[in-house]
Protein backbone atom coordinates (compact mmCIF):
# COMPACT_ATOMS: atom_id res chain seq x y z
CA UNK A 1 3.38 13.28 -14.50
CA UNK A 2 4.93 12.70 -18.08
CA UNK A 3 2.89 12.02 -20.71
CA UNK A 4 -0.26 13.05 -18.61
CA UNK A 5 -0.21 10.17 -17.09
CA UNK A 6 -1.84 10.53 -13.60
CA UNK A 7 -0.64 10.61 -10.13
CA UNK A 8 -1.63 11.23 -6.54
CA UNK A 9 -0.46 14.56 -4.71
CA UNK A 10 1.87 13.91 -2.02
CA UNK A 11 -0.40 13.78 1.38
CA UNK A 12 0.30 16.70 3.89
CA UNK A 13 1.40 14.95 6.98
CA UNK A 14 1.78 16.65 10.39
CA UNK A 15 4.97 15.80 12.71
CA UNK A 16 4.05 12.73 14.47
CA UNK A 17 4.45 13.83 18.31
CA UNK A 18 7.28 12.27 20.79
CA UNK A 19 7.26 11.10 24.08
CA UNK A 20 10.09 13.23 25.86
CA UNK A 21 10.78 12.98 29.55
CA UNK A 22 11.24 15.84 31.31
CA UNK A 23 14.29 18.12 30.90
CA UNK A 24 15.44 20.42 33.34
CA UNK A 25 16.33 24.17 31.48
CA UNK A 26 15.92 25.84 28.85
CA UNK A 27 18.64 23.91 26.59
CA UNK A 28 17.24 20.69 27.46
CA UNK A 29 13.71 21.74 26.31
CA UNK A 30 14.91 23.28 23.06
CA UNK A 31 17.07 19.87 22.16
CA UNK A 32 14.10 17.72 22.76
CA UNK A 33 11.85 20.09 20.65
CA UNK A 34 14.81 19.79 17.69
CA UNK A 35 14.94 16.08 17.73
CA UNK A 36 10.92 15.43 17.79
CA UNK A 37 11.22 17.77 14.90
CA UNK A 38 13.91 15.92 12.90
CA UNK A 39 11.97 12.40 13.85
CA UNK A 40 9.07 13.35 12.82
CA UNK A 41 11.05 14.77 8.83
CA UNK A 42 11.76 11.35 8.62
CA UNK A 43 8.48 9.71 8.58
CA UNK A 44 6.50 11.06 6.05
CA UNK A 45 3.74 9.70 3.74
CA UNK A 46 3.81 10.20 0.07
CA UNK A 47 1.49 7.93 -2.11
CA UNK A 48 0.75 8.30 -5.56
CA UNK A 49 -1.08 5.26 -6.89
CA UNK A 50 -2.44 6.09 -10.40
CA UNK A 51 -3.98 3.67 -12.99
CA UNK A 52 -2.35 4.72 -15.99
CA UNK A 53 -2.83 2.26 -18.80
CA UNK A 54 -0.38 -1.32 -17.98
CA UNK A 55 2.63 -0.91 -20.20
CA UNK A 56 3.86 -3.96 -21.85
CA UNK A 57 6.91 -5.59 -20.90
CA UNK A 58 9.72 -7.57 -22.84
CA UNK A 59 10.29 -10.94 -21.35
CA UNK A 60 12.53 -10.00 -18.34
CA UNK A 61 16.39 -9.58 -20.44
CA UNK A 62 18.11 -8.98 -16.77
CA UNK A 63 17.77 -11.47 -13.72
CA UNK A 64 19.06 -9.96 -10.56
CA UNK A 65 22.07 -11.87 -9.55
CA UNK A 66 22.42 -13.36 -6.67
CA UNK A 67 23.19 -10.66 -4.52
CA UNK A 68 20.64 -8.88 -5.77
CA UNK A 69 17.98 -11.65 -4.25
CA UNK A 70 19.64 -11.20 -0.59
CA UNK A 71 19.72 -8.50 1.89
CA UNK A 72 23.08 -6.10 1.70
CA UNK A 73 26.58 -7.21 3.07
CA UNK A 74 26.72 -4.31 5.43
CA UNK A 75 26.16 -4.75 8.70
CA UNK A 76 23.53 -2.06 9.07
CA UNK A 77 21.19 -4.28 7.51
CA UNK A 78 22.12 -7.69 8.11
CA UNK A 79 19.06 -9.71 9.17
CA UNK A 80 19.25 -10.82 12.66
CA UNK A 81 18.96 -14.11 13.04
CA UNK A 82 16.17 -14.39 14.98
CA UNK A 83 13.64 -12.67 12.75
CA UNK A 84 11.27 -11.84 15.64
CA UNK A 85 13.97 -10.12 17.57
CA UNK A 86 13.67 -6.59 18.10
CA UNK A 87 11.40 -4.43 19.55
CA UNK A 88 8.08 -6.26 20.82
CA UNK A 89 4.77 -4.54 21.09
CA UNK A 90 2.24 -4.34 23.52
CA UNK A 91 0.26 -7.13 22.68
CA UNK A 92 -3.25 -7.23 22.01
CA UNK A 93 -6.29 -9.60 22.41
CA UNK A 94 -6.19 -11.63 18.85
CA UNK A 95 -9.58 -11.21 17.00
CA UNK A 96 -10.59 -12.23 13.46
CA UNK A 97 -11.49 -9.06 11.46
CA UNK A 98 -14.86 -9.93 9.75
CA UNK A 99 -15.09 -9.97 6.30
CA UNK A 100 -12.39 -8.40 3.77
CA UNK A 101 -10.78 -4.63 4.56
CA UNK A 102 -13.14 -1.55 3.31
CA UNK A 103 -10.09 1.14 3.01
CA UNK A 104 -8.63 3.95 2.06
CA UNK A 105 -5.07 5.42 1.34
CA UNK A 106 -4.10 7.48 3.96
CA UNK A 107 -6.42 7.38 6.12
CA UNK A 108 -5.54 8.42 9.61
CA UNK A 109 -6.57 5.96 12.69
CA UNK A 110 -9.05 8.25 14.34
CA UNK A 111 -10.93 7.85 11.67
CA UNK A 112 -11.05 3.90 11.33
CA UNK A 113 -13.76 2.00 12.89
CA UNK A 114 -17.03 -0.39 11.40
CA UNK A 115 -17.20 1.76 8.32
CA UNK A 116 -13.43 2.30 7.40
CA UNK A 117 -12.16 -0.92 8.76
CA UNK A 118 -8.44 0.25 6.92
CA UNK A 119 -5.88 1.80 4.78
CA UNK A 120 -2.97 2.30 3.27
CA UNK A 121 -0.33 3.90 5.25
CA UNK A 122 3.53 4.71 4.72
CA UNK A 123 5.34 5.08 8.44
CA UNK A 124 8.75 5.08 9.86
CA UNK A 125 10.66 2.79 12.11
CA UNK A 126 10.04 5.62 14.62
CA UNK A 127 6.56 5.62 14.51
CA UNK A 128 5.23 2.11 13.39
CA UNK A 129 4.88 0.68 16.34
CA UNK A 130 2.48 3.47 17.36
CA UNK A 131 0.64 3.19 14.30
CA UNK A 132 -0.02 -0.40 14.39
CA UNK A 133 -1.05 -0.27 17.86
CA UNK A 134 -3.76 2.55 17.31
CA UNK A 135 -4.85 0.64 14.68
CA UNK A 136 -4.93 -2.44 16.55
CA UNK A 137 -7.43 -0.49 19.12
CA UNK A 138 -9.58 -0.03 16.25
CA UNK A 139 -9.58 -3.21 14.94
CA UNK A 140 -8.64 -2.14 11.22
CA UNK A 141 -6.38 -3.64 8.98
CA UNK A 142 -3.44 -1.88 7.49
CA UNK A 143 -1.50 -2.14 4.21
CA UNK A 144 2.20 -0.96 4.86
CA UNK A 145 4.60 0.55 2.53
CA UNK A 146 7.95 0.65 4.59
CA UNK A 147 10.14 2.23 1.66
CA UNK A 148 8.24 5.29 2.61
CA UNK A 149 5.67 5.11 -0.36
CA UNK A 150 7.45 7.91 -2.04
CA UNK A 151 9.17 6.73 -5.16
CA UNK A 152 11.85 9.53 -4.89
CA UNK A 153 13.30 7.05 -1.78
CA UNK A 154 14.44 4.72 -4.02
CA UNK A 155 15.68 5.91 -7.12
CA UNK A 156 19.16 6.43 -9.11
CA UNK A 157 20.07 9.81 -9.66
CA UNK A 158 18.31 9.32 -13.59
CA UNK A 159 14.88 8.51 -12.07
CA UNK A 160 15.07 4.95 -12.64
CA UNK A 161 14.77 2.17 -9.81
CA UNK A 162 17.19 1.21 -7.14
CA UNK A 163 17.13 -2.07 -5.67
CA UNK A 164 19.49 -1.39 -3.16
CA UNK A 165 17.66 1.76 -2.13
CA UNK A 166 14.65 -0.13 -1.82
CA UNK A 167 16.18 -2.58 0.29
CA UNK A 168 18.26 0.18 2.55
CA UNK A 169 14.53 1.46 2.93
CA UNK A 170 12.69 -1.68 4.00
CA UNK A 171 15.69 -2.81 5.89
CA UNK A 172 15.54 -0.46 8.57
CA UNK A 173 12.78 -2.21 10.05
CA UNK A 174 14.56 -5.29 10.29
CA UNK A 175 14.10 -4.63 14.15
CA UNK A 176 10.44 -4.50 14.96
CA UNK A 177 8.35 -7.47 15.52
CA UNK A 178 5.61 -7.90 13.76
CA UNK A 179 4.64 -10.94 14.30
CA UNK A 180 1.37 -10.31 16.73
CA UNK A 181 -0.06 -7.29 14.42
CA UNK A 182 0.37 -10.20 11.68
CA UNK A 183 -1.75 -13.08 13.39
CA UNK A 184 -4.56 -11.12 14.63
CA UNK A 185 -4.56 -8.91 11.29
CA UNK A 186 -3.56 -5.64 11.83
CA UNK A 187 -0.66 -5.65 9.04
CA UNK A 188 -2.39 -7.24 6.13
CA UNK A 189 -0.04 -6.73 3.64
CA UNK A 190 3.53 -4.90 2.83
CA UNK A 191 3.05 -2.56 0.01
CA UNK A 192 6.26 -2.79 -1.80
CA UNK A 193 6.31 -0.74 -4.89
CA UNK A 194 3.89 1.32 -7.21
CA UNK A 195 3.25 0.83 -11.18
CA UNK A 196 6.25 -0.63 -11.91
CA UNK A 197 4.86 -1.03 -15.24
CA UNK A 198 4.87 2.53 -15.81
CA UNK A 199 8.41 3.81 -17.42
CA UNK A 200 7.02 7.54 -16.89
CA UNK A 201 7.70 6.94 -13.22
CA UNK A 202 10.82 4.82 -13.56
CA UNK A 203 13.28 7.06 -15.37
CA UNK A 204 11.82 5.60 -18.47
CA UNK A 205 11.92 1.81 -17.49
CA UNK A 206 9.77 -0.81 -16.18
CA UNK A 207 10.72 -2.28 -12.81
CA UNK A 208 11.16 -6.06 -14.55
CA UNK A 209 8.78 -8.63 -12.96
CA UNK A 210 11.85 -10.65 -11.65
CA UNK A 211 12.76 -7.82 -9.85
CA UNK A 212 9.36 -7.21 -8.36
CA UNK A 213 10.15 -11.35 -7.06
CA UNK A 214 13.91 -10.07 -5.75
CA UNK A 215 12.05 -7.39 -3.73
CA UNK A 216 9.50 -10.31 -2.11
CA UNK A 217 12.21 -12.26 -1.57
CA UNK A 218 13.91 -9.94 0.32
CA UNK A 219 10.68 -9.08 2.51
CA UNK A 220 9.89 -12.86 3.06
CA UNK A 221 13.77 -13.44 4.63
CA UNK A 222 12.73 -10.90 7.61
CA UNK A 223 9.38 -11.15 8.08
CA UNK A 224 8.22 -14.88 6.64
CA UNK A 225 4.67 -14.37 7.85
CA UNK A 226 4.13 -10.58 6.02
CA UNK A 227 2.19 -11.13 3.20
CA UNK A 228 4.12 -9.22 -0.07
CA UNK A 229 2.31 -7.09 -2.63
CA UNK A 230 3.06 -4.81 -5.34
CA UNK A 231 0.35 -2.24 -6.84
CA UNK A 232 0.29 -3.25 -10.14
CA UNK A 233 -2.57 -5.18 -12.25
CA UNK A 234 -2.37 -8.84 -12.25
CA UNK A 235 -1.92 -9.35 -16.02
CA UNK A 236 0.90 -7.61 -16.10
CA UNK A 237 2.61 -9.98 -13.57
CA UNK A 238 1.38 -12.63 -15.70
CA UNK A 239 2.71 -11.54 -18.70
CA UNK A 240 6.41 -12.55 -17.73
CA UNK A 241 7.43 -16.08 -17.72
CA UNK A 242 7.94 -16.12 -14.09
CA UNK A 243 7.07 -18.39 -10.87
CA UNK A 244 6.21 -15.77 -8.34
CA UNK A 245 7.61 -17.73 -5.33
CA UNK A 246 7.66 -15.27 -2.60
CA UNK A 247 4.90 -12.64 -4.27
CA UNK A 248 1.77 -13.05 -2.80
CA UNK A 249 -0.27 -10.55 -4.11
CA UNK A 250 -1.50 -7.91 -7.03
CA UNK A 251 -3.63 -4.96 -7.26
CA UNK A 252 -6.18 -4.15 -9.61
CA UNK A 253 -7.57 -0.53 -9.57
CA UNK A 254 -10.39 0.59 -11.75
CA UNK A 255 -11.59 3.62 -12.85
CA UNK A 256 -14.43 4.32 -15.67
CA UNK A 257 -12.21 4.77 -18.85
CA UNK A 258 -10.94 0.78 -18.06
CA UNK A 259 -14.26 -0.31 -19.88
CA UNK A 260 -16.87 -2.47 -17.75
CA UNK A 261 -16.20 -3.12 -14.65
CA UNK A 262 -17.35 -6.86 -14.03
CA UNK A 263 -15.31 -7.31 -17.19
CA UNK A 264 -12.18 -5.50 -15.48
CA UNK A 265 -12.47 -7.48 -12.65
CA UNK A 266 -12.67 -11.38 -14.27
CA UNK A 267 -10.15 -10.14 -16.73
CA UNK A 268 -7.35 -9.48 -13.82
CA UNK A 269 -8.64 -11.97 -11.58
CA UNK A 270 -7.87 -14.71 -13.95
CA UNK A 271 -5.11 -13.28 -14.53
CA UNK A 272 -3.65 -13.78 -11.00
CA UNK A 273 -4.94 -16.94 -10.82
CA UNK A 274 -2.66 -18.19 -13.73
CA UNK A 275 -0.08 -16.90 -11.08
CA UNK A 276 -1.40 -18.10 -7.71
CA UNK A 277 -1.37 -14.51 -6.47
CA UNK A 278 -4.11 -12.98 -4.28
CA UNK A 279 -5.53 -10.03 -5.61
CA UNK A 280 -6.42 -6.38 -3.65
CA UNK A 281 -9.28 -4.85 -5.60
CA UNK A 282 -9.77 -1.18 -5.45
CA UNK A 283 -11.64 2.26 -7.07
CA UNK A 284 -10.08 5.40 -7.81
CA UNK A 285 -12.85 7.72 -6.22
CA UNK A 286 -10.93 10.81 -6.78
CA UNK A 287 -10.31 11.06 -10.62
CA UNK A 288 -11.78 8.30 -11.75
CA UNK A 289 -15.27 8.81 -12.79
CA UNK A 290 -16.95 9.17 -15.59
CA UNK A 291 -18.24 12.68 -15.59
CA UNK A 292 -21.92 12.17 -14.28
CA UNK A 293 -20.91 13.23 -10.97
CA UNK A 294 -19.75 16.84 -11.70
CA UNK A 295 -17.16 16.76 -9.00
CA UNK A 296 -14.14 17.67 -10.44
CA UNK A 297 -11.44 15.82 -9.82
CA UNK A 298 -7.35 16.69 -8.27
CA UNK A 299 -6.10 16.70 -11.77
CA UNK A 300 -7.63 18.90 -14.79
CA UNK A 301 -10.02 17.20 -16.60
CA UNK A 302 -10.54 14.29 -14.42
CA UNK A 303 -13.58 13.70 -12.36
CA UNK A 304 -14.30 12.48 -9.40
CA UNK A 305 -16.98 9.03 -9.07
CA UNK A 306 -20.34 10.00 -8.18
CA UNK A 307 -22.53 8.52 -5.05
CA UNK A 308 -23.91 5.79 -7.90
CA UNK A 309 -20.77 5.13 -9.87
CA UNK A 310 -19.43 4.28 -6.10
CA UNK A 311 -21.93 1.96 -5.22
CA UNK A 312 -21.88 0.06 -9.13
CA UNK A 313 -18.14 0.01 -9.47
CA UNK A 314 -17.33 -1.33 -5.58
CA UNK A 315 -20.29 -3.67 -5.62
CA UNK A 316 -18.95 -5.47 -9.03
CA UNK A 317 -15.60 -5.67 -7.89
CA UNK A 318 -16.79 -6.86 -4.19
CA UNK A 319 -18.81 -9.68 -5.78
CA UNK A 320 -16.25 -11.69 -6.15
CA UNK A 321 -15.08 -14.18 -3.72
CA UNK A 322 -11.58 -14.16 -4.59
CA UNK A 323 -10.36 -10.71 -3.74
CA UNK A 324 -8.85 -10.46 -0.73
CA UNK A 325 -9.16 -6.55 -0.14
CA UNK A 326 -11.15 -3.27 -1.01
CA UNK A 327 -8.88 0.02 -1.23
CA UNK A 328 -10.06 3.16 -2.32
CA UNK A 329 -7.60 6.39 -3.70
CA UNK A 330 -7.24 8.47 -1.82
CA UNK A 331 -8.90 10.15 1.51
CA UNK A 332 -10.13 13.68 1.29
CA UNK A 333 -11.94 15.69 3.65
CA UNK A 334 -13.93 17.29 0.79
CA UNK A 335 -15.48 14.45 -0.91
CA UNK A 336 -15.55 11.97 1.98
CA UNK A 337 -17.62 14.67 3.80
CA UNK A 338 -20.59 14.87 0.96
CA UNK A 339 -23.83 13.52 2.12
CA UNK A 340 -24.25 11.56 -0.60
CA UNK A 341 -20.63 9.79 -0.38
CA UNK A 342 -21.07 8.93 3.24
CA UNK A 343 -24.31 7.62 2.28
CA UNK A 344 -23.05 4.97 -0.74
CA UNK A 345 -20.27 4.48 1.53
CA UNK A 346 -22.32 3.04 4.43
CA UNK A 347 -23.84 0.86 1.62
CA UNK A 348 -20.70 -0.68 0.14
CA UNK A 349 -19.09 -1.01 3.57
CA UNK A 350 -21.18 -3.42 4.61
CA UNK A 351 -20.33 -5.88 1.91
CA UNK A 352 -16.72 -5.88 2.34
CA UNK A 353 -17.41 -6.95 5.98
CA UNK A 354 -20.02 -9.67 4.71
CA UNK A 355 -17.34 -10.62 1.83
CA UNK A 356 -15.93 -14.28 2.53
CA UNK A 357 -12.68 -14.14 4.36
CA UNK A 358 -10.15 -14.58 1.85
CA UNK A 359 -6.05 -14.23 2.00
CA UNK A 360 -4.14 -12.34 0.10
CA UNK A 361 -1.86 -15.35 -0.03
CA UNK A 362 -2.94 -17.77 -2.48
């Protein structure tokens, strides 16, 4: 990214399969096979959560106006007015999830269970409600990111930030219910935006914290119950003179060159208290470490966290009652398949499930 600054590499996703029912001919079979293909174009994940360094921002110059705050006038996105209305999924025998989520972006569902209880996935309104209900059988959690988590879906043509992109994104899922995958946990949060404190990814500008509210806002007037987050560090949401109304949550990733990591941790959770916003606490495992491990990392000159930075760095952050989350960046077959990773991960696992139960909604 500009500046060096890091990012994630876009996840390879396979075509999510379609139910088809059976077609007589050859044409029939070949137009089915055409529009799984197309469906599945549409739904796939991109994340790319760095922690570059927060970026200060000047008090917030430009308020979105009013319309800005509310969804679009066109009728493809007008909220119904029942906000439950739409489609309705099988539902599913409510349970308390124990403890906080231990996850990891993109992480596929066959590969939840007691150790990953979650992660962070990006799906499309063709393929949510299968997603949430896999999860469901599971019993993991999921953070959602329904602009498609890749930041190319909602920019202007210079690379900076589009509101109304953002909300044609999230918009087309004004139709499924989520209300039962958000009372017995399944969607714990919606994952609206990454580092909008980072210009390098913004065309060269911030995403202003009262814009960060708009998008909430937005969120909260179809789906009330959906808890709203954005991945970005909890001082920097602070640092405007805002009221974060309909914001629930922030995100504080760590990674060894942010200094000591109990420090890190108090630092931003104070911070977010200041705000009453929940926090998400997470490690980036892949290019984060310090250098003792020897792994190297996805990005040149970045390492990967060793078996003991793992265990140090997601026990300090755990420790604290207030977090309402654990994510880790980002899954890979590689590393997750090292003895000694699967090892300090069945350590630190276990704490996130012991970890008081705590909201993301303060």
């Amino acid at each position: 990214s500009p500046g060096g600054r890091e990012n994630a590499r876009p996840s390879m996703i396979s075509n999510r399969n379609r139910l088809f029912g059976r077609a007589a001919g050859f044409q029939a079979s070949a137009l089915a096979l055409l529009l799984a293909l197309l469906a599945g174009c549409g739904s796939r994940e991109s994340v790319g959560p760095s922690d570059s360094p927060s970026v200060s921002a000047p008090a917030d110059s430009v308020t979105p106006t009013d319309s800005t705050l509310v969804p679009p006038t066109d009728s493809t996105f007008t909220i119904p007015a029942d906000s439950t209305a739409g489609l309705v999924p099988t539902t599913g025998a409510a349970y308390t999830p124990p403890g906080v989520v231990f996850g990891t972006f993109d992480m596929k569902n066959e590969l939840l269970g007691s150790l990953h209880t979650g992660s962070r996935r990006a799906p499309g309104p063709d393929n949510i409600v299968g997603l949430l209900s896999g999860a469901r059988a599971k019993r993991a959690r999921l953070v959602i990111s329904l602009y498609g988590g890749s930041d190319g879906n909602v920019k202007n043509a210079d690379g900076t930030f589009s509101l109304t992109k953002w909300q044609a994104r999230v918009g087309a899922f004004k139709g499924v219910n989520f209300s039962s995958y958000i009372s017995d946990g399944t969607v714990l949060a919606h994952y609206m935006i990454d580092e909008p404190n980072n210009p390098a990814k913004w065309g060269g500008q911030i995403v202003p914290q009262a814009t960060i509210e708009a998008m909430a806002k937005y969120s909260k007037q179809i789906w009330p119950g959906m808890v709203t987050l954005a991945r970005v560090v909890p001082s920097w949401l602070a640092s405007a003179p805002i009221t974060y109304t309909y914001l629930d949550a922030a995100w504080a990733q760590y990674r060894s060159s942010k200094g000591d990591v109990a420090r890190f941790a108090a630092s931003e959770i104070a911070a977010a208290k200041t705000k009453g916003l929940g926090v998400m606490v997470g490690l980036n495992i892949l290019n984060g470490g310090n250098g003792s491990s020897g792994i190297r990392g996805t990005k040149s000159g970045e390492y990967s966290m060793s078996a003991t930075e793992l265990k140090t760095y997601g026990t300090a952050m755990l420790s604290n009652p207030y977090v309402c989350g654990f994510m880790m960046w980002e899954y890979n077959l590689t590393y997750y398949g090292r003895s000694d990773i699967k090892s300090a991960m069945a350590e630190l696992s276990p704490k996130a499930s012991s970890h008081p139960q705590t909201s993301c909604r303060q």
